[in-house]
Protein backbone atom coordinates (compact mmCIF):
# COMPACT_ATOMS: atom_id res chain seq x y z
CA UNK A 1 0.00 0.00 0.00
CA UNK A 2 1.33 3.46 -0.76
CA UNK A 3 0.19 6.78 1.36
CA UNK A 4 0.75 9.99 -0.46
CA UNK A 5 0.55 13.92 1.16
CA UNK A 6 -1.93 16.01 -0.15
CA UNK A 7 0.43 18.01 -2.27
CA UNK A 8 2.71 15.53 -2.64
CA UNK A 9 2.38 14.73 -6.83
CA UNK A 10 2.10 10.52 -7.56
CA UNK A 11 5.30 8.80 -8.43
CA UNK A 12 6.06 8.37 -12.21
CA UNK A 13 8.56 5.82 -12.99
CA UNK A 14 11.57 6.71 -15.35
CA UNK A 15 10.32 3.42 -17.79
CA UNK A 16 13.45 2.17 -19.80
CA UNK A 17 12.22 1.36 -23.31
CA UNK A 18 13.53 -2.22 -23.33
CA UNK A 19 11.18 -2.94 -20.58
CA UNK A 20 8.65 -2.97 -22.87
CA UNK A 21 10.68 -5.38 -25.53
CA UNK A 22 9.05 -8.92 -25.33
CA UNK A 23 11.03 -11.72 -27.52
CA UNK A 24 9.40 -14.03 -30.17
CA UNK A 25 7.36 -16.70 -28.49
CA UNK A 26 5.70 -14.31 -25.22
CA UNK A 27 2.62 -12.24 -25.84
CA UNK A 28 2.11 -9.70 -22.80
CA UNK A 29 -1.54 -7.76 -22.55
CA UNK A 30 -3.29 -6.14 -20.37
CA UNK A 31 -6.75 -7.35 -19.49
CA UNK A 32 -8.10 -5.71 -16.89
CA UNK A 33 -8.03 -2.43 -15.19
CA UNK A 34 -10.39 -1.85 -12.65
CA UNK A 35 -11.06 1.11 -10.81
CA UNK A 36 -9.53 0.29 -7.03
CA UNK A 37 -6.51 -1.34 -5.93
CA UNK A 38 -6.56 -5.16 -6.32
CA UNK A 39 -4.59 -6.94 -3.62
CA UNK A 40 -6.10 -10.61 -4.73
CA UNK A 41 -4.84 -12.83 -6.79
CA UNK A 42 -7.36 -14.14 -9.83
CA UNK A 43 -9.62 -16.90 -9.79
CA UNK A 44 -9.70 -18.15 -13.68
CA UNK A 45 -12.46 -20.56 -15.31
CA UNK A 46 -12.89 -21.43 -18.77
CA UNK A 47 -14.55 -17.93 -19.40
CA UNK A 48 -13.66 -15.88 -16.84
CA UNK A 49 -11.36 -14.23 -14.42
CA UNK A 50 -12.91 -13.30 -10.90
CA UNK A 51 -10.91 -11.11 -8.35
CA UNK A 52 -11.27 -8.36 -5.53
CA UNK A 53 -10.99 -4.87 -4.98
CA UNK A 54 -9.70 -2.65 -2.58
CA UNK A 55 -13.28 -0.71 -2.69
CA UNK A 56 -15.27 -4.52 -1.24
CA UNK A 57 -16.06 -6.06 -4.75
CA UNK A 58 -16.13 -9.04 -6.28
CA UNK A 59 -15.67 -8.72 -10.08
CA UNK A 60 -16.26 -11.66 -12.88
CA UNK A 61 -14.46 -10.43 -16.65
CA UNK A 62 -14.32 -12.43 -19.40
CA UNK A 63 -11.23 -13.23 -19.69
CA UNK A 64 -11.10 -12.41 -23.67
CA UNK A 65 -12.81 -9.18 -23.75
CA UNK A 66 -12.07 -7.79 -20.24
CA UNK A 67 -15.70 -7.26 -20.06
CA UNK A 68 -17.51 -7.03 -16.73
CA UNK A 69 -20.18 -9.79 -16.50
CA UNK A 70 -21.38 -9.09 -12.77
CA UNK A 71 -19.68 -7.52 -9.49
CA UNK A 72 -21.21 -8.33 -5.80
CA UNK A 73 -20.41 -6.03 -3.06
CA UNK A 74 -19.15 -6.35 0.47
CA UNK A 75 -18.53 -4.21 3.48
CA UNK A 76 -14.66 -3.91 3.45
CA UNK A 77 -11.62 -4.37 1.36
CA UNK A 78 -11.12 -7.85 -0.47
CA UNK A 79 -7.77 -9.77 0.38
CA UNK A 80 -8.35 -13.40 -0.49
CA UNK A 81 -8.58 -14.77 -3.85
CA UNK A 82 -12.13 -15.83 -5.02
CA UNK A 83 -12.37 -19.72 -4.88
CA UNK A 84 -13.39 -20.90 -8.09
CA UNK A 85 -16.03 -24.18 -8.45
CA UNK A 86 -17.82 -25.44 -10.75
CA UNK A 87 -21.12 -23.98 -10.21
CA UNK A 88 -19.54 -21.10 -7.42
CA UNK A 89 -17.17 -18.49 -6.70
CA UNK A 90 -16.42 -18.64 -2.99
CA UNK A 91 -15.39 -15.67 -1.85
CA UNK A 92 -14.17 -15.16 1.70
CA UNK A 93 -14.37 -11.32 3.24
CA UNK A 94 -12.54 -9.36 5.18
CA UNK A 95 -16.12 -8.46 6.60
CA UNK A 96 -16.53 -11.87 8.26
CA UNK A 97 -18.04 -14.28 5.76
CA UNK A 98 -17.70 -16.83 3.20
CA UNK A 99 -20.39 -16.53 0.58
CA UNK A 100 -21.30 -18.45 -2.29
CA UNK A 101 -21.63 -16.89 -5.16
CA UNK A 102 -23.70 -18.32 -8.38
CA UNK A 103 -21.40 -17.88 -11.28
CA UNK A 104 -23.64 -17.04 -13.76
CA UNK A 105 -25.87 -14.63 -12.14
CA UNK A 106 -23.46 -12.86 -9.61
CA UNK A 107 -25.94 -13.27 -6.78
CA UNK A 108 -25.04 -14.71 -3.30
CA UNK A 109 -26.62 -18.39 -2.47
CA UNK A 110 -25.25 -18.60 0.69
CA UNK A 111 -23.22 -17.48 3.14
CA UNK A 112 -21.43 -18.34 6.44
CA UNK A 113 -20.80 -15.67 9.28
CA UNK A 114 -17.41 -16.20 11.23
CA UNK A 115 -16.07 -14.85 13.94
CA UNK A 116 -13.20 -13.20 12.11
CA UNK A 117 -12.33 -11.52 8.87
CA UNK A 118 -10.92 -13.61 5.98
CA UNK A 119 -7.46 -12.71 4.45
CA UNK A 120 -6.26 -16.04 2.83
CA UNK A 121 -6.59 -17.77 -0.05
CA UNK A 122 -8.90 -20.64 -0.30
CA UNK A 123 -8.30 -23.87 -2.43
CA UNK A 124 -10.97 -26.10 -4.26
CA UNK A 125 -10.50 -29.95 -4.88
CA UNK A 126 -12.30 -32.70 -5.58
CA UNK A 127 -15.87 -30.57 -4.49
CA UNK A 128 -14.04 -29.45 -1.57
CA UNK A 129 -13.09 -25.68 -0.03
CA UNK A 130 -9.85 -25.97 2.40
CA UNK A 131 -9.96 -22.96 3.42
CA UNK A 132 -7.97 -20.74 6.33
CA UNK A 133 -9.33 -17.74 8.58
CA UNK A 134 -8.65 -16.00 11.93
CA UNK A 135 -7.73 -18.50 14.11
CA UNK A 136 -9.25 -21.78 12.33
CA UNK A 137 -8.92 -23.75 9.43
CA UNK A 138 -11.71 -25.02 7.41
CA UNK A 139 -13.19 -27.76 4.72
CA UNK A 140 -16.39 -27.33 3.13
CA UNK A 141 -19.03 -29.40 0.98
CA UNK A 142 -19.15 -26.79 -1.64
CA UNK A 143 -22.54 -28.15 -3.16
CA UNK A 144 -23.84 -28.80 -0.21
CA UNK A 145 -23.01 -26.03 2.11
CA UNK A 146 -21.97 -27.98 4.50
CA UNK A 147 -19.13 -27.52 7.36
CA UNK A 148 -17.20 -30.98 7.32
CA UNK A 149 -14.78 -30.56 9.70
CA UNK A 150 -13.21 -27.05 11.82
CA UNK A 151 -9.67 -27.29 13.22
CA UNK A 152 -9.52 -24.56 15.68
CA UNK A 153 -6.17 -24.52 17.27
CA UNK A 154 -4.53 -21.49 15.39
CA UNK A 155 -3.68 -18.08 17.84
CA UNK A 156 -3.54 -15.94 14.70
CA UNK A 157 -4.48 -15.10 10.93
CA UNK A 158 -3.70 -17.94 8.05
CA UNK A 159 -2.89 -16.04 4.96
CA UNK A 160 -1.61 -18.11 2.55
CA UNK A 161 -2.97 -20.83 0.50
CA UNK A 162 -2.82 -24.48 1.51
CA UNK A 163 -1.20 -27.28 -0.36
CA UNK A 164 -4.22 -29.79 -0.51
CA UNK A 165 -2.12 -33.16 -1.46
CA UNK A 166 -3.19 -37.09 -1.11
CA UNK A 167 -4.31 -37.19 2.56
CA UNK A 168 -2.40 -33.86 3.48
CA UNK A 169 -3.58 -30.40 4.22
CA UNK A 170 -0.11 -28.27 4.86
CA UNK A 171 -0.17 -25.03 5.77
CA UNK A 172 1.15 -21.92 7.78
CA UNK A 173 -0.05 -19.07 10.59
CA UNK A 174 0.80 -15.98 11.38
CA UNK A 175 1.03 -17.86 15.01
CA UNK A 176 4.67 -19.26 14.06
CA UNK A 177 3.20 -22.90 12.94
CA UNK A 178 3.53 -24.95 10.05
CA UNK A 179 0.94 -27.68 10.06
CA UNK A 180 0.02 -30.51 8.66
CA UNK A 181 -4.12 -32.25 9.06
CA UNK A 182 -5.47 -34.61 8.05
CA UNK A 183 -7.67 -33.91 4.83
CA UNK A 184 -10.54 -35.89 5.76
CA UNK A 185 -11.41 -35.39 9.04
CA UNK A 186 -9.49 -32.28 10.23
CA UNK A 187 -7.17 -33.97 12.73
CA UNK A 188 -3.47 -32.03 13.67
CA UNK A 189 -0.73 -34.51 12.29
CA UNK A 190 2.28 -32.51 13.01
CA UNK A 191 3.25 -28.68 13.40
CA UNK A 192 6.36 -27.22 13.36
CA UNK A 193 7.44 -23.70 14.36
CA UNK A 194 11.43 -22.34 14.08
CA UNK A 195 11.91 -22.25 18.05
CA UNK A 196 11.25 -18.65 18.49
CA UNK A 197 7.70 -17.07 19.66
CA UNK A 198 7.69 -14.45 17.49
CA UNK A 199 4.89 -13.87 15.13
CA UNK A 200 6.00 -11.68 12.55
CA UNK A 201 9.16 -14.81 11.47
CA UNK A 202 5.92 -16.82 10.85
CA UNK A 203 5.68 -18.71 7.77
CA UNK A 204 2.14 -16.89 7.75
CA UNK A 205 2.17 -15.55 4.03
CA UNK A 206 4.14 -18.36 1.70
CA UNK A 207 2.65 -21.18 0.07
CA UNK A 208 4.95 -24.66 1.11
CA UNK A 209 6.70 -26.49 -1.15
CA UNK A 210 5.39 -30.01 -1.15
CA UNK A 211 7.22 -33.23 -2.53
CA UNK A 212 5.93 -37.26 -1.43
CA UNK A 213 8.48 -36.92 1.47
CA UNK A 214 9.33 -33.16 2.57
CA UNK A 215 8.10 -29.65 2.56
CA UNK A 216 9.92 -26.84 2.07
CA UNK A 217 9.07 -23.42 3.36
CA UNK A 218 11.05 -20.00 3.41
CA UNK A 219 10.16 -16.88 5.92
CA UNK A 220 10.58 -13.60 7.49
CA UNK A 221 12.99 -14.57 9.27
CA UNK A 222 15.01 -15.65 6.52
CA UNK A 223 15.59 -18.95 6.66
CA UNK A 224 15.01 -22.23 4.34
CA UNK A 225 13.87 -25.36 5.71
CA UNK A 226 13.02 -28.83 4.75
CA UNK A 227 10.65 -30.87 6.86
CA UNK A 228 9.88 -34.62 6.90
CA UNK A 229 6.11 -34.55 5.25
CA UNK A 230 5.30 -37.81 7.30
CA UNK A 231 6.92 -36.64 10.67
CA UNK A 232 6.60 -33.19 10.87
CA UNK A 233 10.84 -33.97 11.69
CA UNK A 234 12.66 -30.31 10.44
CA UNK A 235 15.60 -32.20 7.91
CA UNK A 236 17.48 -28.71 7.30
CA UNK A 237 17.64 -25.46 7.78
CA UNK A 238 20.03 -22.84 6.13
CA UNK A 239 20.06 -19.06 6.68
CA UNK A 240 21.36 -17.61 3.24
CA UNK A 241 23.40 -14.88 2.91
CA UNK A 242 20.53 -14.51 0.10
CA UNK A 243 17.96 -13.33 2.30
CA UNK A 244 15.06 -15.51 1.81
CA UNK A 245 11.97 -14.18 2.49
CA UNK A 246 8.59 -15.64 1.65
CA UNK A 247 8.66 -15.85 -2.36
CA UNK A 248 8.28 -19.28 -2.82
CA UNK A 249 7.75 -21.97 -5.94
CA UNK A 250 9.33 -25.05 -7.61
CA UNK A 251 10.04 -26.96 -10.32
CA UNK A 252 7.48 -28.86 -12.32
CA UNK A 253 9.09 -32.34 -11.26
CA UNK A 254 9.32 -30.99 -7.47
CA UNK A 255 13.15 -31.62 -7.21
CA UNK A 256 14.00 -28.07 -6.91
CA UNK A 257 12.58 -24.94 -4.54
CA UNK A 258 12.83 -21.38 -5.97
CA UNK A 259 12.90 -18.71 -3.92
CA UNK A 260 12.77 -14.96 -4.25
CA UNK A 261 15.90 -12.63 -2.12
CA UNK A 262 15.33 -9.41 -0.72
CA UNK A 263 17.96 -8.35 -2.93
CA UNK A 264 16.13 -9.59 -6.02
CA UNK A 265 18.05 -12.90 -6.55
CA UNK A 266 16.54 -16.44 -7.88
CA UNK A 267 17.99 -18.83 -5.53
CA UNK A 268 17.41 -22.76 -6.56
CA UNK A 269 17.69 -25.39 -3.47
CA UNK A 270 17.35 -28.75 -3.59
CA UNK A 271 14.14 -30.73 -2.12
CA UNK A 272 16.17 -33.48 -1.10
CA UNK A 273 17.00 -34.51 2.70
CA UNK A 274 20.09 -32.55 2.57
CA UNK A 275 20.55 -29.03 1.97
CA UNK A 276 21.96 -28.29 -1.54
CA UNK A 277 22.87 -24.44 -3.06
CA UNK A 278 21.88 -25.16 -7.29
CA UNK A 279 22.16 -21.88 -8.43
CA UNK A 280 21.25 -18.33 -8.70
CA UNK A 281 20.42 -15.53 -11.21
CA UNK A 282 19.71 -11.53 -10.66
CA UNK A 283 16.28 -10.60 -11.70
CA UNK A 284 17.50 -7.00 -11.78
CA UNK A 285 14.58 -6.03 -9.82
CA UNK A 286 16.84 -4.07 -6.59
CA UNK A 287 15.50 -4.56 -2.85
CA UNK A 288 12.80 -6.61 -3.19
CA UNK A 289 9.89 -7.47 -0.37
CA UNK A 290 6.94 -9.16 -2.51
CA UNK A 291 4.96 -12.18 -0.95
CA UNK A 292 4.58 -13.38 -5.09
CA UNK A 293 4.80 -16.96 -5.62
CA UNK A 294 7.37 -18.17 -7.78
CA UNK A 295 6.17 -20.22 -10.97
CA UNK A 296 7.83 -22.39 -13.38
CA UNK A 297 5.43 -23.23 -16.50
CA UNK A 298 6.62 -24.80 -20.03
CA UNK A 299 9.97 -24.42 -19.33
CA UNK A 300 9.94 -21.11 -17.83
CA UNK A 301 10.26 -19.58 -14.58
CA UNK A 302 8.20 -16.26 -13.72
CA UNK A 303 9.03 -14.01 -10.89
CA UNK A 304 7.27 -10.62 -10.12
CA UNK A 305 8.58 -7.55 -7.93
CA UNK A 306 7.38 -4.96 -5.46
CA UNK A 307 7.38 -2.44 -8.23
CA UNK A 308 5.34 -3.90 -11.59
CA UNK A 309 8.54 -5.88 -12.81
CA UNK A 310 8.04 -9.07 -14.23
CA UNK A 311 11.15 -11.66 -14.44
CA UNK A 312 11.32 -14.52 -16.74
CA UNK A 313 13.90 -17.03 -16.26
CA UNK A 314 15.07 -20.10 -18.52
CA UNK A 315 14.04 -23.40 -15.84
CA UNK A 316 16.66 -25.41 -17.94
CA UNK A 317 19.69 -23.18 -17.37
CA UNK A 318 18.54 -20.98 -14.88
CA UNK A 319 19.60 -18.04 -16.82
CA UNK A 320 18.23 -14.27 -16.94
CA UNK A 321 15.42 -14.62 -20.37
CA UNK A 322 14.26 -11.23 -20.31
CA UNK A 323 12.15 -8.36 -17.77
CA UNK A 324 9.22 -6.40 -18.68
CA UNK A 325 7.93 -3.47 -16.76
CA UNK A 326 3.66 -4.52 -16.03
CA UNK A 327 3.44 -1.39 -13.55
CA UNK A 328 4.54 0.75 -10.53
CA UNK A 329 2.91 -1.64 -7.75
CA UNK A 330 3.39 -5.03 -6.42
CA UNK A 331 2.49 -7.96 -8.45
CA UNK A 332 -0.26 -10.31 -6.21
CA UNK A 333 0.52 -13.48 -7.85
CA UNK A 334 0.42 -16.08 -10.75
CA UNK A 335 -2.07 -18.06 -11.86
CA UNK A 336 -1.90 -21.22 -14.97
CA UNK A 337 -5.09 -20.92 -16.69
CA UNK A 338 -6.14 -24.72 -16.75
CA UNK A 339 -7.78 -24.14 -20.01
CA UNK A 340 -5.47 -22.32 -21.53
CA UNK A 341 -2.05 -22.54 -20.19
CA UNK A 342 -1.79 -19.09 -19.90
CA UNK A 343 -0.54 -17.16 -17.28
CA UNK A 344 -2.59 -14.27 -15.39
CA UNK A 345 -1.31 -11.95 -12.78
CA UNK A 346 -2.94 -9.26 -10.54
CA UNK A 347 -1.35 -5.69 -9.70
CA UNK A 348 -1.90 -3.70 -6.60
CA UNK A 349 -2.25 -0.66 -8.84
CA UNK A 350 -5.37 -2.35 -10.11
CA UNK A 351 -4.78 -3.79 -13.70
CA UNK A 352 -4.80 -7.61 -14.58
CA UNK A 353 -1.78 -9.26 -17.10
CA UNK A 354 -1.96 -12.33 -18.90
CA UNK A 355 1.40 -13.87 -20.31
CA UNK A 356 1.44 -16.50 -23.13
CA UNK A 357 3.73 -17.92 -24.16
CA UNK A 358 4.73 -20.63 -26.85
């Protein structure tokens, strides 16, 4: 978020003309831009692309046009991605609610009333919503409206997605716990926390790394670690000179974690039971602070910055492919367009990007 004086006159960046150059094989446009801030990521269906704003709505846009289909409207700010179904959007508030939303009409169906605003992002699979609030974790029928099972046992805000694999629901708090339930009925397998009590070296806001036998996280308090999926047993844990933070992804065959520096460097690790340096590059992108997941996708590895730079990295040699300037403001996120394969990403300035490529 920025905060400006009165008479203070908006930043205008000094935009270097090759930020703008895109090689043959990438097509960059702009979709979408909305009136308000956006500071959610983007749900994306076969036709459409659903997101937040910073003035309470919920927007649907065809994802072609950029046309506005319908927008509901809540009571505050919108912070967690809209969960995507087949026949709903789920959208969780920051005004205390989960509500289904039909995805044709844009009218609410349902809704639950918690006890505490909703900031994370929410994950669909197989019918279900795994979905984290203040102080609780929850999976829901979707169809059926139904509250299957509450795990309650959290002292602070979940932000972050969940990794919803086999029998595993893995996830952080801003309460300094990783954990781990059990998908089907709710119950605490492990948690972990990095032996100190305080809050703000949480791995609150970064979405784990999972592999069949270890997770991988990276946080505030700039450390990587590997844990034992089954055990909940921390394998390693390496403070980098790098400055880890809480940009997170890895490859598409889960044998490498990429994470983001606070001095704008691509580190690669290995997911292995041993710590293992593979490699860095400079994204050129300066002091960097951005939460933004880390994708690789056909070969390529995309990283976005505090400041509306977009990095694009070669996954097979790990080298520097080219940066393109998408704004002033912090990119949200990436997200693979199941239909597609293309890529979409959200800017706090309020504009959506997609990125194909070939």
């Amino acid at each position: 978020m920025y905060a400006y004086r009165i008479n203070t006159e908006y930043y205008t960046p000094q935009l270097d003309e090759e930020q703008f150059t895109v090689p043959e094989g990438f097509v960059i446009e702009r979709v979408v831009a909305d009136n308000a801030s956006i500071f959610t990521r983007v749900g994306v269906d076969k036709k459409n692309l659903y997101f937040g704003n910073s003035l309470g709505y919920c927007k649907a846009v065809d994802k072609r046009t950029g046309q506005l289909r319908w927008q509901y409207k809540t009571d505050a700010m919108l912070f967690s991605r809209p969960a995507v179904s087949d026949k709903y959007v789920i959208l969780p508030t920051s005004d205390k609610r989960l509500v289904w939303i039909d995805k044709q009409t844009g009218k609410a169906q349902w809704q639950y009333n918690a006890d505490g605003p909703y900031v994370a992002d929410g994950v669909v699979k197989d019918g279900i919503l795994y979905q984290g609030g203040f102080k609780t974790f929850q999976a829901w029928d979707v169809k059926r409206h139904k509250l299957l099972w509450q795990y309650n046992d959290i002292n602070n805000y979940c932000q972050a997605a969940p990794v919803v694999d086999g029998n595993d629901v893995i996830f952080g708090a801003w309460d300094t716990y990783l954990r781990s339930l059990n998908r089907r009925t709710g119950a605490l397998q492990w948690q972990w926390n990095n032996g100190r009590s305080v809050n703000l070296y949480s791995p609150g806001n970064v979405v784990p790394v999972v592999t069949p036998e270890r997770v991988v996280i990276v946080a505030p308090d700039r450390f990587s670690t590997a844990i034992d999926r089954k055990s909940g047993k921390e394998l390693w844990r390496e403070k980098n000179d790098n400055k880890v933070r809480e940009s997170l992804g890895r490859s598409a065959d889960g044998k490498v974690a990429y994470a983001k520096t606070m001095d704008g460097t691509l580190v690669a690790m290995s997911t292995g039971d041993k710590y293992e340096f593979l490699g860095a590059v400079d994204l050129g992108f300066g002091y960097e602070h951005a939460p933004c997941i880390v994708l690789e996708h056909k070969g390529h590895i995309y990283c976005g910055s505090r400041r509306g730079m977009l990095a694009v990295v070669n996954a097979g040699t790990r080298q520097l492919e080219f940066t393109y300037r998408l704004g002033s403001s912090e990119v949200n996120g990436f997200e693979v367009d199941p239909a597609t394969g293309d890529i979409y990403c959200s800017l706090i300035e309020g504009t959506i990007w997609r990125i194909t490529s070939r």
